[in-house]
Protein backbone atom coordinates (compact mmCIF):
# COMPACT_ATOMS: atom_id res chain seq x y z
CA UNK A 1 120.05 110.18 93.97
CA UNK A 2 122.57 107.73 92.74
CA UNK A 3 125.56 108.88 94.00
CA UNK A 4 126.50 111.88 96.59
CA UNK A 5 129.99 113.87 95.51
CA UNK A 6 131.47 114.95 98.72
CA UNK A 7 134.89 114.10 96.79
CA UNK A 8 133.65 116.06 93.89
CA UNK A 9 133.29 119.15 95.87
CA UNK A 10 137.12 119.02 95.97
CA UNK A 11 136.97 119.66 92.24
CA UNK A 12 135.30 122.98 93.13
CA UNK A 13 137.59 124.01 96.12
CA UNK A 14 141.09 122.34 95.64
CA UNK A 15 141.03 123.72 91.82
CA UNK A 16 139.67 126.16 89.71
CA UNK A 17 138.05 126.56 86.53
CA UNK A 18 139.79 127.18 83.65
CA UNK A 19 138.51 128.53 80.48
CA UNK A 20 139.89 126.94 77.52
CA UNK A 21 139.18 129.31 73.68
CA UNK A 22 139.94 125.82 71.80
CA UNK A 23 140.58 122.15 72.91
CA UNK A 24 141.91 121.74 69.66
CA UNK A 25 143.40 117.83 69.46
CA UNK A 26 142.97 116.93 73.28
CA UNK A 27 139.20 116.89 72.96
CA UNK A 28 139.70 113.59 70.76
CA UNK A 29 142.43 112.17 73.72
CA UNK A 30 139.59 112.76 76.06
CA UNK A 31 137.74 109.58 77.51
CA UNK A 32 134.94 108.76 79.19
CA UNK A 33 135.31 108.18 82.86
CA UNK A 34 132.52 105.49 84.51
CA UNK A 35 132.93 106.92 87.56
CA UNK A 36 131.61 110.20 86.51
CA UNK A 37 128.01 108.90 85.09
CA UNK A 38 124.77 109.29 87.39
CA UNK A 39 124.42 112.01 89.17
CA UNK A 40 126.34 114.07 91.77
CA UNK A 41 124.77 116.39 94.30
CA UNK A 42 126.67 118.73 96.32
CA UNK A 43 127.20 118.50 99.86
CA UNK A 44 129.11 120.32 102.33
CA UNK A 45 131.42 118.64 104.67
CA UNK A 46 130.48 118.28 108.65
CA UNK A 47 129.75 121.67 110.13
CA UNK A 48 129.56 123.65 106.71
CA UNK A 49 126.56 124.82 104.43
CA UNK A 50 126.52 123.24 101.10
CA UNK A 51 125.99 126.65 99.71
CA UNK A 52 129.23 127.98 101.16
CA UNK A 53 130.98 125.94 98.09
CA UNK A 54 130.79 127.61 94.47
CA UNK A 55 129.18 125.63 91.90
CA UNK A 56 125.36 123.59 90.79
CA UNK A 57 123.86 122.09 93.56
CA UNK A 58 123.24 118.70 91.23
CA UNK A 59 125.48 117.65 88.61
CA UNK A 60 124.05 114.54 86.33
CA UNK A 61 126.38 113.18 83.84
CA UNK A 62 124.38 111.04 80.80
CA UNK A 63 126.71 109.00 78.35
CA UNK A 64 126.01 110.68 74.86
CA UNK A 65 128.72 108.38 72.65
CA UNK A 66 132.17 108.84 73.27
CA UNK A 67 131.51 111.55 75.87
CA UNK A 68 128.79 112.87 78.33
CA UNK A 69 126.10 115.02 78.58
CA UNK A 70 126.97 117.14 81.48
CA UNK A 71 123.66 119.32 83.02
CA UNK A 72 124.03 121.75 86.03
CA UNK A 73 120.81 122.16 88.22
CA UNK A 74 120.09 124.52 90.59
CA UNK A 75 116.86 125.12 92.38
CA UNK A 76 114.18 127.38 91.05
CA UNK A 77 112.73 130.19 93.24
CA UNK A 78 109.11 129.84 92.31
CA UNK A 79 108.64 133.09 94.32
CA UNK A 80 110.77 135.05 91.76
CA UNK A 81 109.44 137.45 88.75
CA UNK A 82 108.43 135.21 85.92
CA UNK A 83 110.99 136.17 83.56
CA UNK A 84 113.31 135.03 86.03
CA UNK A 85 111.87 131.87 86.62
CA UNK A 86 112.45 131.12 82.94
CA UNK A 87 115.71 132.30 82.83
CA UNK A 88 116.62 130.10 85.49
CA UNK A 89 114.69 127.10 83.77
CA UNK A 90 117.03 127.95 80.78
CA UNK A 91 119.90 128.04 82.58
CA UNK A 92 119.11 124.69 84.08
CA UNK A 93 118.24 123.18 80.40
CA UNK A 94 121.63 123.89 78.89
CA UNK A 95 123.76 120.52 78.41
CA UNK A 96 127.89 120.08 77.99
CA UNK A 97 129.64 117.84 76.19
CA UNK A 98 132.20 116.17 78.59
CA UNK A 99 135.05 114.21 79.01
CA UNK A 100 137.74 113.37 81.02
CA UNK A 101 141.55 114.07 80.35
CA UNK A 102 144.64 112.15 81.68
CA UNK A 103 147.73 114.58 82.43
CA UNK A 104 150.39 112.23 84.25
CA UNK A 105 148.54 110.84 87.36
CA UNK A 106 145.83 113.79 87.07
CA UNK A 107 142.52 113.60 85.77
CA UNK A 108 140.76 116.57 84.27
CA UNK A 109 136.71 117.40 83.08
CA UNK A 110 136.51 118.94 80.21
CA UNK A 111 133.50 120.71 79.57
CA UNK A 112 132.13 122.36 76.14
CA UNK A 113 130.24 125.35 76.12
CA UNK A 114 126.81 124.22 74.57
CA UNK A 115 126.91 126.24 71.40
CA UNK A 116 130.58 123.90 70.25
CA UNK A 117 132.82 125.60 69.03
CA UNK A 118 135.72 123.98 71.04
CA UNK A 119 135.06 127.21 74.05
CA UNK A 120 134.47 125.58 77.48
CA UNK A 121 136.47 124.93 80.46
CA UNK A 122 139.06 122.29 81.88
CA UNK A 123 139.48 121.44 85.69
CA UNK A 124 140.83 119.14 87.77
CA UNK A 125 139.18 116.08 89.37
CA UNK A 126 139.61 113.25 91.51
CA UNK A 127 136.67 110.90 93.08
């Protein structure tokens, strides 16, 4: 593990998700961010479970161009049905395109949905 996101977890708690129909012109004033890349795996902070907090318990950022390939991975519960098991695989497989966007002093992820389209999500960050 490259890097551990305790600060990243703030993402998930201090803000939430927002789902964005069309990023229209601010995908293109998006950037890449170096201090995203590697991966990022969740922990909790002293006292808590790490599954108390909502979101993937590893989150690896690849650069792909001018933005990253963002992958959520979660364990797989080998004890499951099968068609589970492959429906969590797939879940696990699917890759975002990412990049981060600079309101004022604020940075925000932007994620695309896999299939394009512009859909995906915007929230805020800070590491």
């Amino acid at each position: 593990m490259k890097r551990l996101w305790p600060c990243l977890v703030a993402i998930l708690v201090l803000s939430s998700c927002t789902w964005v129909e069309d990023f229209g012109m601010y995908w293109d004033k998006g950037f890449i961010d170096p201090s995203l890349e590697g991966s990022w795996k969740k922990l909790g902070l002293p006292g808590q479970d790490p599954n108390d907090f909502p979101g993937p318990d590893l989150l690896r950022f690849t650069r792909n161009g001018s933005s990253y390939s963002a992958q959520e991975i979660n364990p797989i519960d080998q004890t499951a049905e099968p068609d589970v098991i492959e429906e969590q695989k797939a879940v696990n497989a699917q890759v975002m395109s990412a990049r981060t966007l600079r309101i004022g002093k604020h940075l925000f992820l932007m994620q695309r949905d896999p299939g394009g389209q512009g859909k995906g999500t915007i929230q805020r960050y800070d590491v």
